[in-house]
Protein backbone atom coordinates (compact mmCIF):
# COMPACT_ATOMS: atom_id res chain seq x y z
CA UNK A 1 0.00 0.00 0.00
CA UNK A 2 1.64 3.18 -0.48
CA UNK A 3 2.22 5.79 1.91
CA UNK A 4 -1.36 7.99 0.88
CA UNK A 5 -3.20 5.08 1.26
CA UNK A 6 -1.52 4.33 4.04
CA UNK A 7 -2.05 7.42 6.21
CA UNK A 8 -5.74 7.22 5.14
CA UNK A 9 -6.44 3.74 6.19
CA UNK A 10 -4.54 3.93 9.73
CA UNK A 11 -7.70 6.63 10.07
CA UNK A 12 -10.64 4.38 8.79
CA UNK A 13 -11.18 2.63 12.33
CA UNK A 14 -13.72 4.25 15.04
CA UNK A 15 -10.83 4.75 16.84
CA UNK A 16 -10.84 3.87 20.91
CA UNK A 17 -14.40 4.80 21.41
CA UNK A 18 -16.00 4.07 24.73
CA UNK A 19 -19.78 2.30 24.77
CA UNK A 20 -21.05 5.46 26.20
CA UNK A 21 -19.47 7.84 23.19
CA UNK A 22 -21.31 5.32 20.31
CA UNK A 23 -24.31 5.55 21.71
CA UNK A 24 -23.83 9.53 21.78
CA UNK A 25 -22.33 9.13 18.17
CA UNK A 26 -25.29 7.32 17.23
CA UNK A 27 -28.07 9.70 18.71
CA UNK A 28 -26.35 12.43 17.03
CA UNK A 29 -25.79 11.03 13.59
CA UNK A 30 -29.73 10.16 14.02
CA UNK A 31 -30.64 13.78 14.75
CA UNK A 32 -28.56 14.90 11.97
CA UNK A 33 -30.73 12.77 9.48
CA UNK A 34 -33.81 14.25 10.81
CA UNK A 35 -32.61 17.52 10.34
CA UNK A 36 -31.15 16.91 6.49
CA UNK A 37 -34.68 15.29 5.50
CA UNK A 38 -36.23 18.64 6.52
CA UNK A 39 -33.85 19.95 3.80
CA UNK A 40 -35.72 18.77 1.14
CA UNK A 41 -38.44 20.57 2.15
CA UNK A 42 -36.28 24.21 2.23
CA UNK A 43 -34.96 23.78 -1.23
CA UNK A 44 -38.23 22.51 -2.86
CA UNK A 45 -40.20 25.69 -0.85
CA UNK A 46 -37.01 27.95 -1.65
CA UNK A 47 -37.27 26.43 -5.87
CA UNK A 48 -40.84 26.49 -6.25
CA UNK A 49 -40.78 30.24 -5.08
CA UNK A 50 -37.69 31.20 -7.45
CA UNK A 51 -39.73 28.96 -10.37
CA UNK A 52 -39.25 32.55 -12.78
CA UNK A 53 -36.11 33.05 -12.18
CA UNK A 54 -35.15 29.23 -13.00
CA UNK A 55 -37.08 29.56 -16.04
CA UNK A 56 -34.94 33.39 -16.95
CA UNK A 57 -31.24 32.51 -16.07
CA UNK A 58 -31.65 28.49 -15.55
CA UNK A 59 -31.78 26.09 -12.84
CA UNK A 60 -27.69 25.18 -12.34
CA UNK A 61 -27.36 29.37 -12.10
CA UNK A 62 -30.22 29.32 -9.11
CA UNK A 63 -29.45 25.92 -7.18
CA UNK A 64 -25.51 26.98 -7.55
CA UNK A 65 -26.52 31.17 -5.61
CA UNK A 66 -28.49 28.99 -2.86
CA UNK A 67 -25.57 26.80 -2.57
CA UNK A 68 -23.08 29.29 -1.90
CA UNK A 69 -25.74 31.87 0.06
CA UNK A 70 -26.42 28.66 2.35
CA UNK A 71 -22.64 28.18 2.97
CA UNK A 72 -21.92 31.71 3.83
CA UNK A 73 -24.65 31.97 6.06
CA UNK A 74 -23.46 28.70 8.50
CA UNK A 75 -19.65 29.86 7.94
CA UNK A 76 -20.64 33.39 9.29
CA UNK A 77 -22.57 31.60 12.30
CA UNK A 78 -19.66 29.69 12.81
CA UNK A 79 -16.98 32.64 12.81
CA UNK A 80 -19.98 34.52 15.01
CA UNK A 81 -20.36 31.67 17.42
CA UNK A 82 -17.16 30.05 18.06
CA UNK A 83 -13.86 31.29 18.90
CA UNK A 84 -12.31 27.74 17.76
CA UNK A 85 -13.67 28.79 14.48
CA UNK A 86 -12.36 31.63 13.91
CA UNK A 87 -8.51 30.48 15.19
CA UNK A 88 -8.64 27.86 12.45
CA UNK A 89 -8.52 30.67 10.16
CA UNK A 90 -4.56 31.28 10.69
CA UNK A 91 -3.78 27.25 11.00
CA UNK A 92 -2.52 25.89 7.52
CA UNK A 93 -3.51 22.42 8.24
CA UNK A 94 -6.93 23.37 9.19
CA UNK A 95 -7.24 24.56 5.85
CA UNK A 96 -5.81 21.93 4.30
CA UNK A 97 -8.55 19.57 5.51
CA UNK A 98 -11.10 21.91 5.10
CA UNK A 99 -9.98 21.93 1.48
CA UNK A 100 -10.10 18.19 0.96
CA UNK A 101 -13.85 17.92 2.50
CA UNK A 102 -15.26 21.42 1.19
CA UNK A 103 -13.74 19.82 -2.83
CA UNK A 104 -15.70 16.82 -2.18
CA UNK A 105 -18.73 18.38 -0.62
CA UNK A 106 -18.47 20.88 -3.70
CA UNK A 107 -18.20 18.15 -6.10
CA UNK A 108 -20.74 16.03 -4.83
CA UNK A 109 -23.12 18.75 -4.89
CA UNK A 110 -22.33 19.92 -8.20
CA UNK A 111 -22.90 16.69 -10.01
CA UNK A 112 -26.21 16.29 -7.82
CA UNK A 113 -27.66 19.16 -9.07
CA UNK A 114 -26.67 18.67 -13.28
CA UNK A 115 -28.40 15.63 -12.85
CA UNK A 116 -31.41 16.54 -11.53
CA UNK A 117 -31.85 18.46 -14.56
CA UNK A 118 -32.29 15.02 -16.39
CA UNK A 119 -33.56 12.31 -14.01
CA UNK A 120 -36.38 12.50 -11.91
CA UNK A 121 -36.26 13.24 -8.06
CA UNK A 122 -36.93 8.87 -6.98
CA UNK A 123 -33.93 7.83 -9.45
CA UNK A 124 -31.64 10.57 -8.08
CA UNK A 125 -32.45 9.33 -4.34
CA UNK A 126 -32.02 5.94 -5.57
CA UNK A 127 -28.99 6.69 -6.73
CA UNK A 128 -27.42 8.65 -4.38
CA UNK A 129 -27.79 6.21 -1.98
CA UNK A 130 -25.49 4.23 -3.60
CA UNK A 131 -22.84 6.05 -1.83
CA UNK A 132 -23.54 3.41 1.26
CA UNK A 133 -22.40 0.52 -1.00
CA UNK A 134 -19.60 3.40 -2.18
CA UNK A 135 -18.38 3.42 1.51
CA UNK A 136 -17.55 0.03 2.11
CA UNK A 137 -16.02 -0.58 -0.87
CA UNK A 138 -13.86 2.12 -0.72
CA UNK A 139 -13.18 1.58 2.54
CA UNK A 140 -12.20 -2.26 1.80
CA UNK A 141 -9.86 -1.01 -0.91
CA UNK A 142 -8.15 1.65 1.63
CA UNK A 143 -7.66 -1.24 4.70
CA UNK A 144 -7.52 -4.56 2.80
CA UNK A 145 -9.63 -5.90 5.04
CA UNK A 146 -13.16 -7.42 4.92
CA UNK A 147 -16.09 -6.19 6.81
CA UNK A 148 -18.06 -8.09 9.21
CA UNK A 149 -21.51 -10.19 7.44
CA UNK A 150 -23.47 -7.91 9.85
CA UNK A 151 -22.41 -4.73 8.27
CA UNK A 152 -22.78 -6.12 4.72
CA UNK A 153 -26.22 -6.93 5.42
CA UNK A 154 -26.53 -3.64 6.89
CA UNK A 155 -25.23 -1.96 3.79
CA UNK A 156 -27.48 -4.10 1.14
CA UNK A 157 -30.95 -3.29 3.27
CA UNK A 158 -29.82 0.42 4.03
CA UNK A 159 -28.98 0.72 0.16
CA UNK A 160 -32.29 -1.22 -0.68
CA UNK A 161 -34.56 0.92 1.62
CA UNK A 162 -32.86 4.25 0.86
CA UNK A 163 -33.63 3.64 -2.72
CA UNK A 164 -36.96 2.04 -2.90
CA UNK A 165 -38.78 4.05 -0.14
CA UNK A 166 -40.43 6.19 -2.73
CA UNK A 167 -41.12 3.09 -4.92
CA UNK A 168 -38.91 1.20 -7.70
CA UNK A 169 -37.11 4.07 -9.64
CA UNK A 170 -37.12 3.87 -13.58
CA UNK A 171 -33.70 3.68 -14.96
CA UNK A 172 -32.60 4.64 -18.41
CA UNK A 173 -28.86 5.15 -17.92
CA UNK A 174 -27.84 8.43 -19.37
CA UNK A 175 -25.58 11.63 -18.46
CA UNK A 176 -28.30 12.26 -15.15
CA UNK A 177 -27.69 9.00 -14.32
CA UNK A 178 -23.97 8.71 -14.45
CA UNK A 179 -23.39 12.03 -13.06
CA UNK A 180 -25.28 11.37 -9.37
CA UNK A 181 -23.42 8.13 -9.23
CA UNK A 182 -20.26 10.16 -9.38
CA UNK A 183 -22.54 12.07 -6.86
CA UNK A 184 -22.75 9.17 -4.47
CA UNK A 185 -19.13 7.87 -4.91
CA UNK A 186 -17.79 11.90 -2.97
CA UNK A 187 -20.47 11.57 -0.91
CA UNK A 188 -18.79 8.13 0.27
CA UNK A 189 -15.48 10.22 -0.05
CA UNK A 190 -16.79 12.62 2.38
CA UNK A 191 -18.03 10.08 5.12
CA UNK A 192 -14.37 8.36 4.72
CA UNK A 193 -12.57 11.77 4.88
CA UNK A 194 -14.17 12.96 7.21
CA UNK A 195 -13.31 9.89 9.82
CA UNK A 196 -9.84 10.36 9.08
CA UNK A 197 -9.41 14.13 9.38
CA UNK A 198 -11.67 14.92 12.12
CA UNK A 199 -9.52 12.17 14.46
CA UNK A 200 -6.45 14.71 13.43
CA UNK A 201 -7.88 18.29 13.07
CA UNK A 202 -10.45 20.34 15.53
CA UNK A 203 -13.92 19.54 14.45
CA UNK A 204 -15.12 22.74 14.46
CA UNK A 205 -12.04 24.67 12.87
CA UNK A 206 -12.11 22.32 9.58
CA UNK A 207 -16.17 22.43 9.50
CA UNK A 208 -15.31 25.92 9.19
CA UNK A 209 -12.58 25.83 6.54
CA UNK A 210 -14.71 23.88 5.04
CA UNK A 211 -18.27 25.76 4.77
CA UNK A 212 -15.68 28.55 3.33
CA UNK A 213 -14.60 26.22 0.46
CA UNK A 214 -18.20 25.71 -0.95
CA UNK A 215 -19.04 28.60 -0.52
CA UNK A 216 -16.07 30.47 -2.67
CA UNK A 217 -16.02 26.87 -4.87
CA UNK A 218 -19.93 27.60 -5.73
CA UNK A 219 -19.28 31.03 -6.47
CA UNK A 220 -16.82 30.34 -8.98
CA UNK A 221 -18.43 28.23 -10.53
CA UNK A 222 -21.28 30.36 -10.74
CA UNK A 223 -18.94 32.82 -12.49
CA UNK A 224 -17.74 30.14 -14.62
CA UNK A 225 -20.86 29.66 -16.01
CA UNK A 226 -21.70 33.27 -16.30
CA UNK A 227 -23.70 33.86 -13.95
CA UNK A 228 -23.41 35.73 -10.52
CA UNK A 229 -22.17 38.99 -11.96
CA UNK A 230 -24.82 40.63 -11.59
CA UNK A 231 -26.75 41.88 -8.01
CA UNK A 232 -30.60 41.48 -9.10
CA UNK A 233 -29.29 37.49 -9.51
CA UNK A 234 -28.10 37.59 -5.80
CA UNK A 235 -31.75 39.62 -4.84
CA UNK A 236 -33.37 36.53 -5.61
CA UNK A 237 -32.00 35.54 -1.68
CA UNK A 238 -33.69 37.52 -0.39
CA UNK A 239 -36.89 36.77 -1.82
CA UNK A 240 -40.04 35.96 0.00
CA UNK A 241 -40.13 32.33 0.69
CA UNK A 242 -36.47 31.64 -0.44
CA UNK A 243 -34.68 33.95 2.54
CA UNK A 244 -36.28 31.86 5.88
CA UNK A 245 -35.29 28.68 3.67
CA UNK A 246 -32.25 30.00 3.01
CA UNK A 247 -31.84 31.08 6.78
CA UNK A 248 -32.60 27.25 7.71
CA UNK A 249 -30.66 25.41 5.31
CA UNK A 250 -27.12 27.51 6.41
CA UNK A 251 -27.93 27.07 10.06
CA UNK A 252 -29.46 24.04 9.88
CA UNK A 253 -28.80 21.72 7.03
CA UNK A 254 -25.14 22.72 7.13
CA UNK A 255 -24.14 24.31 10.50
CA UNK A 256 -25.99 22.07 12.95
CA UNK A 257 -25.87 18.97 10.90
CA UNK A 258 -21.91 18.85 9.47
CA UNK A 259 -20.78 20.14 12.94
CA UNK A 260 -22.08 17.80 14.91
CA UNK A 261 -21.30 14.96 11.89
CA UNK A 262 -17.11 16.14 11.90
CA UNK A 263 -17.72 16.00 15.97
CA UNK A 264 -19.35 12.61 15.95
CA UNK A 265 -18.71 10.51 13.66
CA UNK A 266 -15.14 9.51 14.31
CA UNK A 267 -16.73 7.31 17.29
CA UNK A 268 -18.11 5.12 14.56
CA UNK A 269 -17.39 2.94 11.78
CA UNK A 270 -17.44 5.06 8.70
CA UNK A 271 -19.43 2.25 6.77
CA UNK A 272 -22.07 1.94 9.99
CA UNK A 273 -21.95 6.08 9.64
CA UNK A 274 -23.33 5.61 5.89
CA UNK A 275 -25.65 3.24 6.81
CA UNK A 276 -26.68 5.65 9.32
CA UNK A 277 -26.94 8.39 7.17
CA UNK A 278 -29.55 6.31 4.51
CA UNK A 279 -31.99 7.31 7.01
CA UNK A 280 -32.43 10.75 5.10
CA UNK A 281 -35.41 10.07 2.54
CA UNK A 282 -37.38 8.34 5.42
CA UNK A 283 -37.33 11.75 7.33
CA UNK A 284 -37.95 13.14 4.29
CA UNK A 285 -40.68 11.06 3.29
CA UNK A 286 -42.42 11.68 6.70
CA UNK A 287 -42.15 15.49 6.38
CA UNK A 288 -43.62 15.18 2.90
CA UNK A 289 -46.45 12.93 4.53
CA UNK A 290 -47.31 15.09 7.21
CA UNK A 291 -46.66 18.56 4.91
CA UNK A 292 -49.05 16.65 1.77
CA UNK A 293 -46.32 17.12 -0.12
CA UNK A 294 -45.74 13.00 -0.34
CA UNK A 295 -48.66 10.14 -0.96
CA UNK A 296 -48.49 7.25 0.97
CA UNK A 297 -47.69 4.11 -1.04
CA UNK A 298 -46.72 0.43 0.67
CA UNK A 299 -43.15 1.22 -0.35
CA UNK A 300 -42.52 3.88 2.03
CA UNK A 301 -43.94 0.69 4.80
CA UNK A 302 -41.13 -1.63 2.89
CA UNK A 303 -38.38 0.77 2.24
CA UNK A 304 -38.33 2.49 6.12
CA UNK A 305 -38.73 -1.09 7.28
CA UNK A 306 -35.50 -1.98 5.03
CA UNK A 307 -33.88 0.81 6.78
CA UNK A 308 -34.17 0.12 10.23
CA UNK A 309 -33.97 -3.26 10.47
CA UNK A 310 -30.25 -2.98 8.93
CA UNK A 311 -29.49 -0.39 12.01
CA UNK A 312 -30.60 -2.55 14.33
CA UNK A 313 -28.60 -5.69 12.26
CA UNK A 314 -25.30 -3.71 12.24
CA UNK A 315 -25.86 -2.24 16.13
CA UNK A 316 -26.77 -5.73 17.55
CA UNK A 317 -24.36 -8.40 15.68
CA UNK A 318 -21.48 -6.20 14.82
CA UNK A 319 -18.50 -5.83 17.25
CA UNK A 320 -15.86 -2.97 17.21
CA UNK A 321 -13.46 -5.55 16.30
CA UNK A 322 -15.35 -6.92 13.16
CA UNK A 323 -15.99 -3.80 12.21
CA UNK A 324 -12.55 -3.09 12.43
């Protein structure tokens, strides 16, 4: 293995976690899917209301300025709210990790949101949660080692009810399709990254560095593109029912939720993190329920079911040595 590989693997375990620490990790990581599948709910609200100025300047242009606005509102929070924060500012290494996980963040937002353009919202949630089965492979190619039956069963039924919660998606392979697979394969990046790095760096400092990345990564893309240049295309913000949303997606989606994920999830194994994580569209789903945004359908029965019965497979049969 050489020495890259190397240094990223000896970071891949849960590290010396005590019972009482997993069971905090796991609570959190919980919380912080409950909180992400209210994000679907901000964007669509924040979309529907910008609907005009999708159809004027297009939808990449639009999704790319509430990207970046939602960024600079949690890294503002965080430089507001936390002196550790703002010290990470002068530290070289904290921005050197904030650089690797803000890239793949960027990246695996990026590709999420060209191929939304072309596939519809069930095969891009299928899809995406690919990146479950993305994180233990990757993670068997980085440590050479196998994981535990327990957490492969965990991974198949957390990839399986992910996916199918909103009923069979229709695949016809094309550049939507291909593009939020590369989607899923950073977000798997991230979850492994982020086990190594945040067992090295201060949480909070490179969750700062980080939320700065996207948000000067979005922006130049945005400028790329042609867009952004102008201050009526930033107005849009501030926009009645896009502002609040915007408000709660930077405190919320990405302040609240990656914190507590870069201070958390190092007590866990990165693959039982993913699995974790699949629990997304079923908060989702309920939200959309409960809003009447969603219709209730005996895949949503099938798909949660999936879901939590591989938590409760990994939590009950897997030990931190097999996992290891």
């Amino acid at each position: 293995m050489d020495e890259p590989l190397s240094r990223l693997s000896s970071g891949l375990e849960a590290g010396p976690a005590s019972p009482l620490q997993r069971k905090k990790a796991l609570f959190a990581l919980l919380v912080v899917t409950s909180v992400w599948g209210a994000t679907f709910i901000w964007m669509k609200q924040a979309l529907n209301a910008l609907e005009p100025e999708i159809h004027d300047i297009g939808r990449f242009q639009v999704v790319a300025i509430l990207v970046s606005a939602r960024f600079a509102v949690a890294a503002i929070a965080m430089l507001l709210l936390f002196p550790k924060a703002r010290a990470a500012l002068v530290h070289r290494e904290q921005w050197r990790g904030g650089l690797i996980l803000g890239g793949i963040m960027l990246v695996g937002f990026v590709t999420q949101m060209i191929g939304l353009e072309d596939i519809s919202p069930s095969v891009s949630a299928f899809l995406t949660s690919l990146y479950v089965v993305f994180t233990a492979l990757i993670t068997v190619i980085f440590t050479k080692s196998r994981p535990s039956r327990a957490l492969l069963l965990g991974v198949f039924l957390a990839t399986f009810g992910a996916g199918f919660i909103q009923g069979p998606p229709h695949l016809t392979w094309g550049w939507g399709e291909i593009l939020t697979v590369v989607c899923a394969v950073f977000f798997a990046l991230h979850i492994i990254y982020t086990q190594k790095l945040t067992q090295q760096l201060e949480p909070i400092g490179i969750t700062q560095t980080s939320f700065i990345i996207v948000t000067l990564g979005s922006f130049a893309l945005l400028l790329l593109i042609g867009g952004g240049r102008s201050m009526s295309q930033w107005d849009l913000v501030f926009k009645d029912g896009v502002f609040l949303q915007v408000l709660c997606l930077g405190i919320g989606g990405s302040l609240f939720c990656i914190l507590l994920l870069n201070i958390f999830q190092r007590y866990l194994h990165p693959i039982q993190a993913a699995i974790i994580y699949a629990f997304e569209p079923v908060w989702a789903t309920i939200y959309g329920l409960t809003l009447g945004l969603d219709h209730w359908s005996g895949w949503i029965l099938l798909g949660g079911g999936a879901l939590f019965v591989g938590n409760i497979v990994v939590e009950i049969f897997s030990t931190s040595d097999e996992e290891e």
